[in-house]
Protein backbone atom coordinates (compact mmCIF):
# COMPACT_ATOMS: atom_id res chain seq x y z
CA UNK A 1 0.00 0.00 0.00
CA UNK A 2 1.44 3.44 -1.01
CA UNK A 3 1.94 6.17 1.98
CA UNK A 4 -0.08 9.05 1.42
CA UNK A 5 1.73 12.00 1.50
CA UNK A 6 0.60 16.04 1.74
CA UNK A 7 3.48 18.09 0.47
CA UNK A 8 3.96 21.81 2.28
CA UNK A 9 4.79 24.19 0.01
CA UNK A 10 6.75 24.36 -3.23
CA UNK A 11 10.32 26.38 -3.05
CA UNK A 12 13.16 25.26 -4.90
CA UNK A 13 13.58 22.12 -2.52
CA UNK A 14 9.53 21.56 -1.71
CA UNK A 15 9.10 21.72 -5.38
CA UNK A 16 11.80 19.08 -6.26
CA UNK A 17 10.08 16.84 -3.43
CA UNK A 18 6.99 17.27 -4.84
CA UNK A 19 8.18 15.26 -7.98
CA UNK A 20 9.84 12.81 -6.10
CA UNK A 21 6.53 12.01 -4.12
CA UNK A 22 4.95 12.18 -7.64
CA UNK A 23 7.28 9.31 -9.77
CA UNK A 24 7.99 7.36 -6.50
CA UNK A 25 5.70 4.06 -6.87
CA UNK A 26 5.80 3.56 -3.17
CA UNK A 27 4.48 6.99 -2.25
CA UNK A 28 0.88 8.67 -3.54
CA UNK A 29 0.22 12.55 -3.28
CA UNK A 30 -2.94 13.36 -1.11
CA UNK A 31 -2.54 17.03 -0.82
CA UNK A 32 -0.55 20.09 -1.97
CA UNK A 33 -0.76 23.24 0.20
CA UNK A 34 0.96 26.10 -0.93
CA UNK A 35 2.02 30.10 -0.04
CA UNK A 36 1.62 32.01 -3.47
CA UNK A 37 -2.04 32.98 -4.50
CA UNK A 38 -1.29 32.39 -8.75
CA UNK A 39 -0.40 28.34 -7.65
CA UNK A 40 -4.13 28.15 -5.64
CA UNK A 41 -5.99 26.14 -8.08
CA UNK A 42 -3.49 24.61 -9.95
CA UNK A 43 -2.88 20.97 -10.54
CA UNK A 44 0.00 19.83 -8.62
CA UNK A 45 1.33 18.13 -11.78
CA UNK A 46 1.52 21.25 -13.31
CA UNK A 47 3.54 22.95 -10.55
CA UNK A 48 5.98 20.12 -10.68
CA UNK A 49 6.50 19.83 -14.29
CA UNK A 50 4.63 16.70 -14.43
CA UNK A 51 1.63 14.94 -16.21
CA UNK A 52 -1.96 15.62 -14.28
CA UNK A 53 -2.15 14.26 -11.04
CA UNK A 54 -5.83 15.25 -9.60
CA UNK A 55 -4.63 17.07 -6.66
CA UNK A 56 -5.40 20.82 -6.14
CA UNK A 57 -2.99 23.20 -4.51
CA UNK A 58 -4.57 24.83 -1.69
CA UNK A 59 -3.59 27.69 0.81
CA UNK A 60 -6.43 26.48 3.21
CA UNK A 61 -4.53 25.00 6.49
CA UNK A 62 -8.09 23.82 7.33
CA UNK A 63 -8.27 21.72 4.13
CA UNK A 64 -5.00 20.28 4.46
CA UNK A 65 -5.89 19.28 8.51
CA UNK A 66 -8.85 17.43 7.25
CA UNK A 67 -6.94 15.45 4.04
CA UNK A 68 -6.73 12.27 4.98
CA UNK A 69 -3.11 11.33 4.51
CA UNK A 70 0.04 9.48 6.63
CA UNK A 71 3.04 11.73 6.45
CA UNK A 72 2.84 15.76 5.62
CA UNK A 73 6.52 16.85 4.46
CA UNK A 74 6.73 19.95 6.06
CA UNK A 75 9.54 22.83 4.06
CA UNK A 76 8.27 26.07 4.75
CA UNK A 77 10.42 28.84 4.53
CA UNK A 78 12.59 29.53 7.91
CA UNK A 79 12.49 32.77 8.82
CA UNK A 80 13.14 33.17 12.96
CA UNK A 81 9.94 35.61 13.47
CA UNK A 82 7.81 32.72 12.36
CA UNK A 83 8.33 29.35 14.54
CA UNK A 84 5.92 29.98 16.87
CA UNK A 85 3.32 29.62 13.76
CA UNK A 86 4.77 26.98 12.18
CA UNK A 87 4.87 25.01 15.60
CA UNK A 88 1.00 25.80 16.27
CA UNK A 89 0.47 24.49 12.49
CA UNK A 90 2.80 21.20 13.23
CA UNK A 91 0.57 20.72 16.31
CA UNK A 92 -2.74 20.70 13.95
CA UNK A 93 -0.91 18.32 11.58
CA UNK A 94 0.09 16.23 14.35
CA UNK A 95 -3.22 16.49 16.55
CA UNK A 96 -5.22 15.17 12.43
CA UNK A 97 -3.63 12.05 13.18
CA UNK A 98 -0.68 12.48 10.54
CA UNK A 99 3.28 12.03 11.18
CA UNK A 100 5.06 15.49 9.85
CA UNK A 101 8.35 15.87 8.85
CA UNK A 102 9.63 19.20 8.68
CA UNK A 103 12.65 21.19 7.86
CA UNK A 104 11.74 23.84 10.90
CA UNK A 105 14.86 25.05 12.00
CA UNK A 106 14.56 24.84 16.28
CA UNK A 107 17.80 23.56 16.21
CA UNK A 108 19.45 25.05 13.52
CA UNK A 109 19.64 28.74 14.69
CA UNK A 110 21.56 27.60 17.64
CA UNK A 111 23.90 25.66 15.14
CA UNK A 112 23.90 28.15 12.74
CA UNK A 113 24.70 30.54 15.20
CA UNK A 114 27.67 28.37 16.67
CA UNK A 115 28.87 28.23 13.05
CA UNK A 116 29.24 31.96 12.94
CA UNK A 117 30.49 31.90 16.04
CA UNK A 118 33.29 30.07 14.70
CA UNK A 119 34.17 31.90 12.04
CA UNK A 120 34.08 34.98 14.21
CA UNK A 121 36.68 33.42 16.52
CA UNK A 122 38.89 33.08 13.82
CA UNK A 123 38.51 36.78 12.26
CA UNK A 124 39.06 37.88 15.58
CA UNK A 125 42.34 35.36 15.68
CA UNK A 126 43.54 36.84 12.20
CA UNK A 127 42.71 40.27 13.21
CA UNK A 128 44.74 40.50 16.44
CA UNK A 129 47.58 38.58 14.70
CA UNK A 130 47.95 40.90 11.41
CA UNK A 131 46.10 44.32 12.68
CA UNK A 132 43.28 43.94 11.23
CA UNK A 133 40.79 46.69 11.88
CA UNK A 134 37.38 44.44 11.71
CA UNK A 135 33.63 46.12 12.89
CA UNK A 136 32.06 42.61 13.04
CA UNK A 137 28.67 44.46 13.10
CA UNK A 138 29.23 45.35 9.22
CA UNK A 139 30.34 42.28 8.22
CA UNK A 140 26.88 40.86 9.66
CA UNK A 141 24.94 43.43 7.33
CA UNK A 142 27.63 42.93 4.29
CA UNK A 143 26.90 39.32 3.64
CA UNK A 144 23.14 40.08 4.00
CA UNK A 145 23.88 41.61 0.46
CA UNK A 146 25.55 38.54 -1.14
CA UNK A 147 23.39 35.99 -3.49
CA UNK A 148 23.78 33.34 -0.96
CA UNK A 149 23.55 34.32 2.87
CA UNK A 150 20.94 36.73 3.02
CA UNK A 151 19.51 35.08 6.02
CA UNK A 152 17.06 37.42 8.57
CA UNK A 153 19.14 35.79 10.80
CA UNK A 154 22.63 37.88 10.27
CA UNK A 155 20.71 41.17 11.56
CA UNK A 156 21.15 38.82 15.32
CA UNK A 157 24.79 39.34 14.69
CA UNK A 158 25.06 42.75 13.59
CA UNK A 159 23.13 43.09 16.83
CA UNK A 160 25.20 41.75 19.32
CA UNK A 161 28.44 43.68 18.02
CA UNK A 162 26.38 47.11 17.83
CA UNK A 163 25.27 47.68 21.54
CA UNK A 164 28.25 48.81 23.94
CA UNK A 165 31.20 46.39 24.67
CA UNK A 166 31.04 43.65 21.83
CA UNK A 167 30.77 39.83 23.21
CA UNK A 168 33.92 37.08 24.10
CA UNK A 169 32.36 34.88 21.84
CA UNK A 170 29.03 35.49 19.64
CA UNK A 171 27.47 32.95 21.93
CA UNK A 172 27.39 35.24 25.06
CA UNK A 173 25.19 37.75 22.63
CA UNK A 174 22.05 37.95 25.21
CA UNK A 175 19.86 36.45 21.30
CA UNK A 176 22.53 33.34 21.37
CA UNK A 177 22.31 32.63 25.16
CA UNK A 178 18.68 32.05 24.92
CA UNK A 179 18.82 30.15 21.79
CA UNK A 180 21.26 27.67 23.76
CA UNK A 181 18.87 27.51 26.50
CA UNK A 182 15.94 27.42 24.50
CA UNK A 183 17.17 24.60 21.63
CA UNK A 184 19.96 22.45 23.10
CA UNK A 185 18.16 19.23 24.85
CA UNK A 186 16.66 19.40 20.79
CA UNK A 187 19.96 19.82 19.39
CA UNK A 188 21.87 17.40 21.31
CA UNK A 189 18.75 14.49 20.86
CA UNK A 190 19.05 15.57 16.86
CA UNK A 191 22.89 14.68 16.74
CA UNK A 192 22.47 11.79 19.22
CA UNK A 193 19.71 10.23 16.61
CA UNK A 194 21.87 10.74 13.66
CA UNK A 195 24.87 8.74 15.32
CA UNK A 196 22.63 5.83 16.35
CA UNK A 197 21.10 6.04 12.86
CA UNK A 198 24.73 6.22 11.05
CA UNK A 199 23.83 9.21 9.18
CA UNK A 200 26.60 12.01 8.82
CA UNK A 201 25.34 15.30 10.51
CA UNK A 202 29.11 17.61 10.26
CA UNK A 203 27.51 20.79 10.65
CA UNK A 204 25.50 20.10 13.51
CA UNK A 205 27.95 17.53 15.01
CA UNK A 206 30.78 19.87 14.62
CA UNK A 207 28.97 23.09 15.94
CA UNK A 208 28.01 21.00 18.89
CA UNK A 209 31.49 20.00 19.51
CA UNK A 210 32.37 23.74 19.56
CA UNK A 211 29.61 24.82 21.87
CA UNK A 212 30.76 22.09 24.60
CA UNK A 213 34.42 23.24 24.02
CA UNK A 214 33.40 26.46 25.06
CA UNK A 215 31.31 25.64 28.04
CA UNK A 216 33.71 22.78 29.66
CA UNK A 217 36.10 23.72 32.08
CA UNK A 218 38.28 20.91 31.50
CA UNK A 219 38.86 19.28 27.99
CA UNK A 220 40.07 16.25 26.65
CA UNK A 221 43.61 18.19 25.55
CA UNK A 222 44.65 16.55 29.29
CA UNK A 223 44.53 13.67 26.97
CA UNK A 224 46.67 14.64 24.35
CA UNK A 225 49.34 16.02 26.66
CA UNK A 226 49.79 12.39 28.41
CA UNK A 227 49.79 10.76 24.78
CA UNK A 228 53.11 13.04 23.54
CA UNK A 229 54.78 12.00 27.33
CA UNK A 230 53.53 8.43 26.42
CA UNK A 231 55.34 8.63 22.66
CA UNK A 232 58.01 11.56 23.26
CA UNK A 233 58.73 11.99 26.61
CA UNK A 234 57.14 15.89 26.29
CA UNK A 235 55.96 16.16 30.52
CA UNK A 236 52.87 17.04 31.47
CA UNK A 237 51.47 19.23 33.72
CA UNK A 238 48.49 18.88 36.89
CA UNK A 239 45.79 20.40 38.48
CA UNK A 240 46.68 19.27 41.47
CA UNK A 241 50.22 20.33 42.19
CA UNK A 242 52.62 22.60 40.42
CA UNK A 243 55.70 21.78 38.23
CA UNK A 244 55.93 19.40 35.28
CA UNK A 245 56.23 15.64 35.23
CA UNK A 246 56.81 12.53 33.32
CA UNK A 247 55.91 9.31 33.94
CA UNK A 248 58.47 6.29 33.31
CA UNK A 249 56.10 4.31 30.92
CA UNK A 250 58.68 1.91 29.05
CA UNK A 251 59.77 0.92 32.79
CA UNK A 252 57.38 0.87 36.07
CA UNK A 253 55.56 3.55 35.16
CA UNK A 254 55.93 5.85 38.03
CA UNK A 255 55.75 9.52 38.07
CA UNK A 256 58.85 11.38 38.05
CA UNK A 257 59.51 15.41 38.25
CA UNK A 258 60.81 16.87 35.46
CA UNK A 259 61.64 20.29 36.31
């Protein structure tokens, strides 16, 4: 038995789903909701480049609720100012009795934002190394005028390095420290699934990484620094006492100072 599926709306990637949902012979289209007014009407076939397919795009959330249908695919566009509404909509979707899978971002600001917060960190690096004279603020609104990040999201930046003493890290940024509070148990479950499931997630994964790098007062570089004393005799340091030390490890491993 084919799953009936509702596809949400039809932008560059909800229109090439669309088609997929269309040739796949597993998987039969029960609905078509969509945001302009001149695709209301249309057959979804049409939309997609296809042959007729006897579904009617609607902008009527109420008619979508009531299709009957398994799985709604869920890409509306992601703009921060409107996850409340898409969550209320999800809810409806979910509450009809259909799964929903949706590209709603409630993790990705926060790894988004860690991303940028990364590349900050190293502008800063590059700046204090060559004297570099860098407003990060107006670098925020500069790549809101490029062809590919012209995300709502960048104005968050150019906030946080506008008002009074700019932030250690674009994390502290009042707008990142909420999004940390607000989205990490979601973020962390998100990368968690994808490592049980096998399936590579290397900006979230890595952005994650960086976050609890930040955070941690101790990190696994303890690690590294026993490693080079294991394989090059390099010392090490502790928290515990002062001076530097090396431990005898081709003989009875004990602890020697080695100051």
């Amino acid at each position: 038995m084919a799953i009936k599926v509702i596809q949400w709306a039809t932008g560059a990637i909800g229109k090439t789903c669309l088609r997929q949902i269309i040739d796949h012979p597993d998987l039969e289209l029960a609905g078509l909701f969509v945001y302009s007014e001149h695709k209301v009407g249309k057959d979804a076939g049409e939309i997609a480049r296809r042959g007729e397919t006897g579904i009617i795009a609607t902008n009527s959330v109420d008619e979508i609720v009531a299709t009957d249908a398994d799985v709604v695919l869920h890409l509306p566009l992601n703009p921060s100012e409107s996850y409340d509404e898409h969550d209320e909509i999800i809810k409806r979707l979910l509450r009809s009795g259909k799964s929903v899978i949706s590209t709603i971002a409630h993790t990705y600001p926060l790894a988004e934002g860690d991303a940028y917060a990364q590349g900050f960190d190293l502008i800063d690096a590059g700046a204090a190394e060559y004297g570099w004279d860098i407003d990060r603020g107006a670098l925020g609104r500069i790549w809101r005028g490029g062809c590919i990040i012209r995300a709502a999201f960048l104005n968050r930046i150019t906030e946080a390095y506008s008002h009074g003493e700019p932030p250690v890290s674009l994390l502290l940024a009042p707008y990142f420290t909420d999004a940390v509070s607000e989205a990490q148990e979601s973020w962390r479950r998100v990368v968690g699934g994808a490592v049980t499931a096998g399936i590579p997630t290397p900006g979230f994964a890595s952005a994650l990484a960086y976050y609890d790098g930040l955070r941690a007062e101790r990190l696994p570089a303890a690690l590294i620094q026993g490693q080079r004393d294991f394989f090059g005799a390099h010392t090490y340091r502790r928290v515990d006492r002062e001076g530097s030390f090396h431990t005898v490890w081709s003989g009875d491993r004990s602890e020697v100072p080695a100051d």
